[in-house]
PDB file of N, CA and C in Angstrom:
ATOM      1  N   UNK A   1       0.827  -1.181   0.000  1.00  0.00           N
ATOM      2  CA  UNK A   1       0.000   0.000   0.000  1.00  0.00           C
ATOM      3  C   UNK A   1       0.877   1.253   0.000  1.00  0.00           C
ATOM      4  N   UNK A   2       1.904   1.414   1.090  1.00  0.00           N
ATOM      5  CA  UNK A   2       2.830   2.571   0.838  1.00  0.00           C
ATOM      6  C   UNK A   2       3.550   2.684  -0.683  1.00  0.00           C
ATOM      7  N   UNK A   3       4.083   1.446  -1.116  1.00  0.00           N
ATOM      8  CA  UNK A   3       5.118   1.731  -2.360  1.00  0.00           C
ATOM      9  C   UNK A   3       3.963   2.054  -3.484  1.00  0.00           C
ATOM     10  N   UNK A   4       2.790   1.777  -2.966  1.00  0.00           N
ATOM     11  CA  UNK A   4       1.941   2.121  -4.253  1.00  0.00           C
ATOM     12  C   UNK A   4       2.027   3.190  -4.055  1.00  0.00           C
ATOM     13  N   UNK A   5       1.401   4.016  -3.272  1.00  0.00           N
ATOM     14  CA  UNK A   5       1.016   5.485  -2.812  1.00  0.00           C
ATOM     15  C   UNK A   5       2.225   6.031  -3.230  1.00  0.00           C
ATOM     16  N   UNK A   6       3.123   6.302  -2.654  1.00  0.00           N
ATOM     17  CA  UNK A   6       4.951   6.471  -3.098  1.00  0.00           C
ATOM     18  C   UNK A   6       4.981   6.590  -4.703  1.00  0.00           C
ATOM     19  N   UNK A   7       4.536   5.343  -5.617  1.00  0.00           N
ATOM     20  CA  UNK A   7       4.661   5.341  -7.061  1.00  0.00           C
ATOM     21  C   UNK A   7       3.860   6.536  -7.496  1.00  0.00           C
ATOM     22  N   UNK A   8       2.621   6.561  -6.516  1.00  0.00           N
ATOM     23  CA  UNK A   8       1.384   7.457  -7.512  1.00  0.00           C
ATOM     24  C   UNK A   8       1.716   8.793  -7.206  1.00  0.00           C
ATOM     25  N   UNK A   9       2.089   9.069  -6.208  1.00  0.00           N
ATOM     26  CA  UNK A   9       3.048  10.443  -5.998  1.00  0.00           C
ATOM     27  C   UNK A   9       4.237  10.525  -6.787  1.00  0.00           C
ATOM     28  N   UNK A  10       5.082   9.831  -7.413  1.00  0.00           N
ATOM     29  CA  UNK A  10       6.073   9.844  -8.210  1.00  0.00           C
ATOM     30  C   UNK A  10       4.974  10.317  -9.811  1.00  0.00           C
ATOM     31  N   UNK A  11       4.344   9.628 -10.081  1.00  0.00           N
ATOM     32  CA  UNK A  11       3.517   9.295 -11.428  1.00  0.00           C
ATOM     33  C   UNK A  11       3.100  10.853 -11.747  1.00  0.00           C
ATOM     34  N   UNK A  12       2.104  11.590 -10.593  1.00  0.00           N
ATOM     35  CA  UNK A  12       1.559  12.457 -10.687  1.00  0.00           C
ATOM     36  C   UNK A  12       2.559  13.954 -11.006  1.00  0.00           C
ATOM     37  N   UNK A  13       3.571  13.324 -10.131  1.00  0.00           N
ATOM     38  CA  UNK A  13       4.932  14.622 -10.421  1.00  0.00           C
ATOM     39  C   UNK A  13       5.387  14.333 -11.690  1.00  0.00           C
ATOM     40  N   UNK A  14       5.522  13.320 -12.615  1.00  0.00           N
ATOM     41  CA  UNK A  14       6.107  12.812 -13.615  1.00  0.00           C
ATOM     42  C   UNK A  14       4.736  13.710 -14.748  1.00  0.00           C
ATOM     43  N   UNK A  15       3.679  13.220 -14.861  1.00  0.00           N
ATOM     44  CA  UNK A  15       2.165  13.732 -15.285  1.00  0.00           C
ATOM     45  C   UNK A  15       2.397  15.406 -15.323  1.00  0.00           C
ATOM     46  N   UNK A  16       2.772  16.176 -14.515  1.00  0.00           N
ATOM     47  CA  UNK A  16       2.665  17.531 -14.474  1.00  0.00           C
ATOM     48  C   UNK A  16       3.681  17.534 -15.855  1.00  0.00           C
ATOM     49  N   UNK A  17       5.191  17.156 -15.195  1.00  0.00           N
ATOM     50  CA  UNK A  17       6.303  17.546 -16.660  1.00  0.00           C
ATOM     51  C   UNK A  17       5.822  16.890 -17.903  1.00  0.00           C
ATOM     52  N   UNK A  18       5.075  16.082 -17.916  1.00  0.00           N
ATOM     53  CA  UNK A  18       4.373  15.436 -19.389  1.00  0.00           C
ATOM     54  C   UNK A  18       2.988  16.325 -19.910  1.00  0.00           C
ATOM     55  N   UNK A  19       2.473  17.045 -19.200  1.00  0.00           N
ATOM     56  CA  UNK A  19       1.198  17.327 -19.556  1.00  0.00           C
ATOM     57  C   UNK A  19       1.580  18.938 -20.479  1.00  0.00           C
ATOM     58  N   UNK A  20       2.768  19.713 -19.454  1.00  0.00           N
ATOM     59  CA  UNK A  20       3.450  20.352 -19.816  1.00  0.00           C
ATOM     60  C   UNK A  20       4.457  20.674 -21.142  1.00  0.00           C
ATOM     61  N   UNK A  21       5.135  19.403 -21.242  1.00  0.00           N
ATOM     62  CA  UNK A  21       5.383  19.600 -22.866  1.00  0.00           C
ATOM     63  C   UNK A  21       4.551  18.547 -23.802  1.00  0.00           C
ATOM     64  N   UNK A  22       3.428  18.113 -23.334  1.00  0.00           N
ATOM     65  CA  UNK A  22       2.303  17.499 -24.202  1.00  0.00           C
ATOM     66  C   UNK A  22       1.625  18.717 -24.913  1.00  0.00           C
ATOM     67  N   UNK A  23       1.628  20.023 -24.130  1.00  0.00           N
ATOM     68  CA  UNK A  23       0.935  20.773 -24.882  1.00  0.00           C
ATOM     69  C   UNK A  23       2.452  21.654 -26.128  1.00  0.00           C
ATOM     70  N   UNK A  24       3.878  21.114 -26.157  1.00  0.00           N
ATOM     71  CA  UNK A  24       4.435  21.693 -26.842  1.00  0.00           C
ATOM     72  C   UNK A  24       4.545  21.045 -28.198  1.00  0.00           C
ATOM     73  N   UNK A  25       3.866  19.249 -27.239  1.00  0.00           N
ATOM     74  CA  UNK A  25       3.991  18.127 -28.791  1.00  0.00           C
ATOM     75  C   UNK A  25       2.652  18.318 -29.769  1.00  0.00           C
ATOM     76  N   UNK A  26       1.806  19.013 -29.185  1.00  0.00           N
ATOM     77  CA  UNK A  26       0.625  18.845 -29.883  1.00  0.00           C
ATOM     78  C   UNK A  26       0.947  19.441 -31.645  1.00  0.00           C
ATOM     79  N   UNK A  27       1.275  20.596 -31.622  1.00  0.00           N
ATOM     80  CA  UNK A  27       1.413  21.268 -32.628  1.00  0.00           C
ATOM     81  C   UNK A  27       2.552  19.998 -33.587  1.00  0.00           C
ATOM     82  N   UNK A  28       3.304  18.968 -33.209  1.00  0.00           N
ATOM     83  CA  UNK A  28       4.061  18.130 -34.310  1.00  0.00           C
ATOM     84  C   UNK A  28       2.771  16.590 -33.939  1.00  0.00           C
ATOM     85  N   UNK A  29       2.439  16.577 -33.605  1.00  0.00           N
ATOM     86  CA  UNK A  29       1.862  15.569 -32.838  1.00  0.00           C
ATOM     87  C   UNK A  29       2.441  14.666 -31.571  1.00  0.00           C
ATOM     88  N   UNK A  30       1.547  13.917 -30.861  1.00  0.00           N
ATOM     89  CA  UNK A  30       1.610  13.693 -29.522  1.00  0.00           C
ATOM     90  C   UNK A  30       1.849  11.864 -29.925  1.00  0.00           C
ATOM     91  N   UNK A  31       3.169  11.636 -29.085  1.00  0.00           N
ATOM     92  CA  UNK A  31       4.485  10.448 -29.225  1.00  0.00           C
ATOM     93  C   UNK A  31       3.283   9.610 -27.966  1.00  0.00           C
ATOM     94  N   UNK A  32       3.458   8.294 -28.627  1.00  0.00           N
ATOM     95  CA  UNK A  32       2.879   7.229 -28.288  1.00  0.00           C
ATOM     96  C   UNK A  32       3.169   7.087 -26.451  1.00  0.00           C
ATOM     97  N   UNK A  33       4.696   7.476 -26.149  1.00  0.00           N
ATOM     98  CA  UNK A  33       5.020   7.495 -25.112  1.00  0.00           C
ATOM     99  C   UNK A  33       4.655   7.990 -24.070  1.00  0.00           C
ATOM    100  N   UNK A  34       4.250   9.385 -24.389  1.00  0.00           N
ATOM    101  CA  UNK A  34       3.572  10.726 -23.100  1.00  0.00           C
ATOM    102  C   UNK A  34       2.054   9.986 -23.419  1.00  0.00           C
ATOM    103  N   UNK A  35       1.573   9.533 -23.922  1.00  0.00           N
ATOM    104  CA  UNK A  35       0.211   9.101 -23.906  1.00  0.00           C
ATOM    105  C   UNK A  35       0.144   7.746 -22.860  1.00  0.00           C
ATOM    106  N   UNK A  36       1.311   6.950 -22.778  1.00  0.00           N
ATOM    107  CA  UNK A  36       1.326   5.345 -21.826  1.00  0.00           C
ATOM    108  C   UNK A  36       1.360   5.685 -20.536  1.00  0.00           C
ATOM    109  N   UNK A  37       2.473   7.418 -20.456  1.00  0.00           N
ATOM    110  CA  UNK A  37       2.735   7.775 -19.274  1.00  0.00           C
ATOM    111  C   UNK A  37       1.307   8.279 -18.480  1.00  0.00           C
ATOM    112  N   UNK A  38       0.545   8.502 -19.228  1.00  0.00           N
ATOM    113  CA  UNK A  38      -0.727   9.743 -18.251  1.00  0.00           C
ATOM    114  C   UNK A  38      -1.470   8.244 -18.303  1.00  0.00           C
ATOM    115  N   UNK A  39      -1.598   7.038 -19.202  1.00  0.00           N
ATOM    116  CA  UNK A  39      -2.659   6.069 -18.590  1.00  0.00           C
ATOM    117  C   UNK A  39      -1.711   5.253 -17.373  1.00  0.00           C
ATOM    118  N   UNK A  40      -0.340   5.168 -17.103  1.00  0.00           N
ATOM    119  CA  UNK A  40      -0.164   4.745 -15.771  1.00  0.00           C
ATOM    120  C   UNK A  40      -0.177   5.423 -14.526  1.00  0.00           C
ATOM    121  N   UNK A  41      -1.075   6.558 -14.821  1.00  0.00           N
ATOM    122  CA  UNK A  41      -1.466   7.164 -13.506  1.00  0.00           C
ATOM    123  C   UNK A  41      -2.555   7.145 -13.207  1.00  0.00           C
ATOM    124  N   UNK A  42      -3.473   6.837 -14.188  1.00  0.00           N
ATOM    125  CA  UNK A  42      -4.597   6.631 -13.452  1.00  0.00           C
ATOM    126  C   UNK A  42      -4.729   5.321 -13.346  1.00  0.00           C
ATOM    127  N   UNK A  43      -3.727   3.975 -14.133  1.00  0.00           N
ATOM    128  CA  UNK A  43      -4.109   2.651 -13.258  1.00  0.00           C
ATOM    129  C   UNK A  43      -3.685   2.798 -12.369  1.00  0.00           C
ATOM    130  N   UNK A  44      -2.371   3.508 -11.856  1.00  0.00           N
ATOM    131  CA  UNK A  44      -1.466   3.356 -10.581  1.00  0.00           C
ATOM    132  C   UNK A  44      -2.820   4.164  -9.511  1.00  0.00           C
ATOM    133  N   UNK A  45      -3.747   5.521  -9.860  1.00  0.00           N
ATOM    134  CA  UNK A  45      -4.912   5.777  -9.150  1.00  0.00           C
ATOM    135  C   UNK A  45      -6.036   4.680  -8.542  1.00  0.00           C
ATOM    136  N   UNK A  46      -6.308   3.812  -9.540  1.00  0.00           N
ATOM    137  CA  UNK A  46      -7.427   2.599  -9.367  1.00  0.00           C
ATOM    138  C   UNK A  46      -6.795   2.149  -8.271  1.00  0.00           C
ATOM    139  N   UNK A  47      -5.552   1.492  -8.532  1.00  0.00           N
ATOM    140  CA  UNK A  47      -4.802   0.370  -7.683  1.00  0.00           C
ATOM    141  C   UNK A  47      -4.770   0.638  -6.622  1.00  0.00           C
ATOM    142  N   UNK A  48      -4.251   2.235  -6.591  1.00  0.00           N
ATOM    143  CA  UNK A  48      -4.457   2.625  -4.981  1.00  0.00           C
ATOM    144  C   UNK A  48      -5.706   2.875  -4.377  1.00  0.00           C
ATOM    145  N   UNK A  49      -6.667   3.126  -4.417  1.00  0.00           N
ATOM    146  CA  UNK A  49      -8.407   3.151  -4.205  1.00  0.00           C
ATOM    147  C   UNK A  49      -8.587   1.839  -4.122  1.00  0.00           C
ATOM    148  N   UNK A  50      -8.347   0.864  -4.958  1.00  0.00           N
ATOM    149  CA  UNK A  50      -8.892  -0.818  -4.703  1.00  0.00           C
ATOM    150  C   UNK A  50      -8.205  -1.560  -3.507  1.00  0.00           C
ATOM    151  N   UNK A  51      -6.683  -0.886  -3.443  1.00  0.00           N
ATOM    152  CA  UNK A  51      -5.991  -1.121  -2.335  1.00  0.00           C
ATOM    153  C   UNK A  51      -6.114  -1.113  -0.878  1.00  0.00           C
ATOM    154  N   UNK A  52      -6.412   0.527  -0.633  1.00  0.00           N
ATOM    155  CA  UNK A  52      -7.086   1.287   0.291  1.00  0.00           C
ATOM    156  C   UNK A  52      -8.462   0.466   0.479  1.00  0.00           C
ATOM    157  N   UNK A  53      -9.318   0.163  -0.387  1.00  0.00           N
ATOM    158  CA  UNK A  53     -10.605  -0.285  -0.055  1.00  0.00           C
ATOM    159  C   UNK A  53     -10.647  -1.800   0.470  1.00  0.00           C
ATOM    160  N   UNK A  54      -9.613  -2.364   0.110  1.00  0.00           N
ATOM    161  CA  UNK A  54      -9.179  -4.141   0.522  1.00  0.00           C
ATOM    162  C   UNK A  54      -8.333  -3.567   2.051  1.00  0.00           C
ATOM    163  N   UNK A  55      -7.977  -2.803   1.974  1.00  0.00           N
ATOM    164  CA  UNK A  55      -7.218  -3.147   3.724  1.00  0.00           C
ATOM    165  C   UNK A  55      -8.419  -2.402   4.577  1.00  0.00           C
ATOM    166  N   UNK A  56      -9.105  -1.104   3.820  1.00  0.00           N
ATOM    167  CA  UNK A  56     -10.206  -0.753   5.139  1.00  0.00           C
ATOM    168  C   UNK A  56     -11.017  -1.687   5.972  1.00  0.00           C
ATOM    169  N   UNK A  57     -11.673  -2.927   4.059  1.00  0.00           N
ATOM    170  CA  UNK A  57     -12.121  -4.283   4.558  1.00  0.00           C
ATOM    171  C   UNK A  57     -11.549  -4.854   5.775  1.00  0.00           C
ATOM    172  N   UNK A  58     -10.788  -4.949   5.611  1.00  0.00           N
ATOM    173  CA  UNK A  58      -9.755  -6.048   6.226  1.00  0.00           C
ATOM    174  C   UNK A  58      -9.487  -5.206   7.492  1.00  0.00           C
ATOM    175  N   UNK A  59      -9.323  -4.664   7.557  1.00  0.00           N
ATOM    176  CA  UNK A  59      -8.745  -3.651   9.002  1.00  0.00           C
ATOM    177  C   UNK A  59     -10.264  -3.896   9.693  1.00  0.00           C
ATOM    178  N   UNK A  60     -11.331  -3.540   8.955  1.00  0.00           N
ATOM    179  CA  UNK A  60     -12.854  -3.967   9.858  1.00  0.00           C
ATOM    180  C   UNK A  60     -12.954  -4.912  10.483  1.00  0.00           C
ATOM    181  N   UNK A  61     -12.604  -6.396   9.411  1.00  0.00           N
ATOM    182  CA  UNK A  61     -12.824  -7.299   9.808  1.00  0.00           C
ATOM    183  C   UNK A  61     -11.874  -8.445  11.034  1.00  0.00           C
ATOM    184  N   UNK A  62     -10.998  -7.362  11.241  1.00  0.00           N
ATOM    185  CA  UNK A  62      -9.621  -7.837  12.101  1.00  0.00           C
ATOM    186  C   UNK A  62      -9.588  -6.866  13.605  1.00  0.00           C
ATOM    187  N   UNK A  63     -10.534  -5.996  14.064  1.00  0.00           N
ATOM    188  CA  UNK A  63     -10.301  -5.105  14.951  1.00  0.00           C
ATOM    189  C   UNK A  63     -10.339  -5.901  16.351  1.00  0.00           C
ATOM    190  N   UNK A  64     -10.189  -6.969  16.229  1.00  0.00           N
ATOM    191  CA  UNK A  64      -9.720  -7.351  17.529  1.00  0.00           C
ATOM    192  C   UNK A  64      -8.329  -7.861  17.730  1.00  0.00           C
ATOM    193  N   UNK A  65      -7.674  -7.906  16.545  1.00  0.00           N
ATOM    194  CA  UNK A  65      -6.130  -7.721  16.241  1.00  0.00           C
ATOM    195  C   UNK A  65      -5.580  -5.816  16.750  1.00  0.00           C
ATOM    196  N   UNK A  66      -6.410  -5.047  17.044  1.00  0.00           N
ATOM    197  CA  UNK A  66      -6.358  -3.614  17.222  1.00  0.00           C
ATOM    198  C   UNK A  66      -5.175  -3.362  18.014  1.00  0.00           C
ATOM    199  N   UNK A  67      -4.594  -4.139  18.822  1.00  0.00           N
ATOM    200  CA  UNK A  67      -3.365  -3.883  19.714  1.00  0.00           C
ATOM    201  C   UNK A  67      -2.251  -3.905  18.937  1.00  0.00           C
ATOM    202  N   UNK A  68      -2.160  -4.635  18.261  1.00  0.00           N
ATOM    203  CA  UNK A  68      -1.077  -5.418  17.658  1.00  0.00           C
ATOM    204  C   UNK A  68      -0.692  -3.944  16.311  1.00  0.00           C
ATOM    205  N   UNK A  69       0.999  -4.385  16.617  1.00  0.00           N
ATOM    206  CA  UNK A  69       1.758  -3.198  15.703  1.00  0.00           C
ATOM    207  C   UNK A  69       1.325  -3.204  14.262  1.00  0.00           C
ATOM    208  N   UNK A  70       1.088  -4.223  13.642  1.00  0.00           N
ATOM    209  CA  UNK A  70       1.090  -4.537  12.422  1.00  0.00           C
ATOM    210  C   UNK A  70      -0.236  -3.939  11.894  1.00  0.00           C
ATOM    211  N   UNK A  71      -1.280  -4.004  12.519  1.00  0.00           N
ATOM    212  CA  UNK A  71      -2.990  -3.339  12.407  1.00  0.00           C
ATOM    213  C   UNK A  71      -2.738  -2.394  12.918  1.00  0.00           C
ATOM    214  N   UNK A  72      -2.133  -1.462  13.563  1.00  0.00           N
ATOM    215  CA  UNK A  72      -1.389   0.270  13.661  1.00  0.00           C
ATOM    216  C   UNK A  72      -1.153   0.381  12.773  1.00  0.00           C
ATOM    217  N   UNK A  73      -0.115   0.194  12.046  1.00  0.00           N
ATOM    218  CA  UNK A  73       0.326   0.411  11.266  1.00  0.00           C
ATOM    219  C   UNK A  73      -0.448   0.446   9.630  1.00  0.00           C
ATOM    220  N   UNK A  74      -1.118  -0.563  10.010  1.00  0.00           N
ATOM    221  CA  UNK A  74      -2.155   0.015   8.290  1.00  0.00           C
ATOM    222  C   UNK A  74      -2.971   0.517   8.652  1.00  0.00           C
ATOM    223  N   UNK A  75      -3.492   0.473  10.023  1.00  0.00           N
ATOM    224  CA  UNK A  75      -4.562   1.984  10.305  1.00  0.00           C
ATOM    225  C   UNK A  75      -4.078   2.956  10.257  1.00  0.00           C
ATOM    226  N   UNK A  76      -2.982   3.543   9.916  1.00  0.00           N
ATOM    227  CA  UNK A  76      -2.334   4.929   9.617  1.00  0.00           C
ATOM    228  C   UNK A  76      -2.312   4.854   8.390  1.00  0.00           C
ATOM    229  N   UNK A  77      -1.286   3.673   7.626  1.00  0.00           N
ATOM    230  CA  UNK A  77      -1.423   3.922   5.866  1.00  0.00           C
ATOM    231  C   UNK A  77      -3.331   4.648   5.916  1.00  0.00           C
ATOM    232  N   UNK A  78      -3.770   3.425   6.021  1.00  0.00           N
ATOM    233  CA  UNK A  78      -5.085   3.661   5.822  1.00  0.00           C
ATOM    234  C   UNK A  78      -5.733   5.213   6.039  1.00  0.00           C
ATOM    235  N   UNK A  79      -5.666   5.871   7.359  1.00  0.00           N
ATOM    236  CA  UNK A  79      -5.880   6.806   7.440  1.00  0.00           C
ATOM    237  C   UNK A  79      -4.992   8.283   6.768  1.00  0.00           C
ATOM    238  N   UNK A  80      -4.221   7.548   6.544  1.00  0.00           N
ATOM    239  CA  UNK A  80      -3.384   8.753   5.610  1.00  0.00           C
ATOM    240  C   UNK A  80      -3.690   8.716   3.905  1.00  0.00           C
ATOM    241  N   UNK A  81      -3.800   7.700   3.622  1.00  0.00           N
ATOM    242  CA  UNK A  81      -4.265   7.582   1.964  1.00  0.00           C
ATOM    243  C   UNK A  81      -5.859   7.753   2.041  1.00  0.00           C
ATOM    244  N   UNK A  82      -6.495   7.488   2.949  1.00  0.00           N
ATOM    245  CA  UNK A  82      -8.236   8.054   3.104  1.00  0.00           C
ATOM    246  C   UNK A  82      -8.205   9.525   2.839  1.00  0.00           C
ATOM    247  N   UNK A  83      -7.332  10.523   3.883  1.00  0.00           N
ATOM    248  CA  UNK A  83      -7.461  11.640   3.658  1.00  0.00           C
ATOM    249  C   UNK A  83      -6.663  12.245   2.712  1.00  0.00           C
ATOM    250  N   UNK A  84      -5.260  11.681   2.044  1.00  0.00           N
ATOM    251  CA  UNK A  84      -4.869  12.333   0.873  1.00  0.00           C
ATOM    252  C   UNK A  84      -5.314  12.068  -0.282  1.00  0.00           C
ATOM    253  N   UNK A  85      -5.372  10.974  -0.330  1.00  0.00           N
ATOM    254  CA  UNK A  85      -6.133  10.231  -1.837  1.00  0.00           C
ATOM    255  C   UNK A  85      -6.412  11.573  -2.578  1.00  0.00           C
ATOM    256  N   UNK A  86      -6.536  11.330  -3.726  1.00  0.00           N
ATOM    257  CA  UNK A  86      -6.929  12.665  -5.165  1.00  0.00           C
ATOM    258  C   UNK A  86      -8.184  11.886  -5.163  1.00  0.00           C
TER     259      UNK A  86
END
């Protein structure tokens, strides 16, 4: 869940410098490449939402594990990608 989140924050910073000279490729036309780059941000988006939504599951269905470091610990991922998520 983190290295995803981590990627999609990488993706989205990558997306700004592509969207940016996407509008300089338009005028020769737009390279197969800056087009693969903007659809792996929004699968790398899904993945993280389907992600987030499989551990909230799972964090529900485990809250009597609630002591334990390991269920801390994705109750924070969790609560930190709930409230940053795009």
């Amino acid at each position: 869940m983190s290295r995803i989140s981590k990627e999609k924050l990488k993706y989205e910073e990558e997306l700004t410098d592509l969207q940016r000279s996407l509008e300089e490729k338009k005028a020769s036309g737009v390279d197969e490449y800056t087009i693969k780059k903007v659809m792996v941000v929004s699968d790398c988006s899904r993945r993280l939402t389907e992600a987030l939504s499989d551990l909230e599951g799972t964090l529900a269905s485990c809250e009597d594990l609630s002591e334990h470091e390991n269920y801390q610990a994705a109750k924070s991922v969790a609560l930190e990608q709930g409230s940053g998520d795009a």
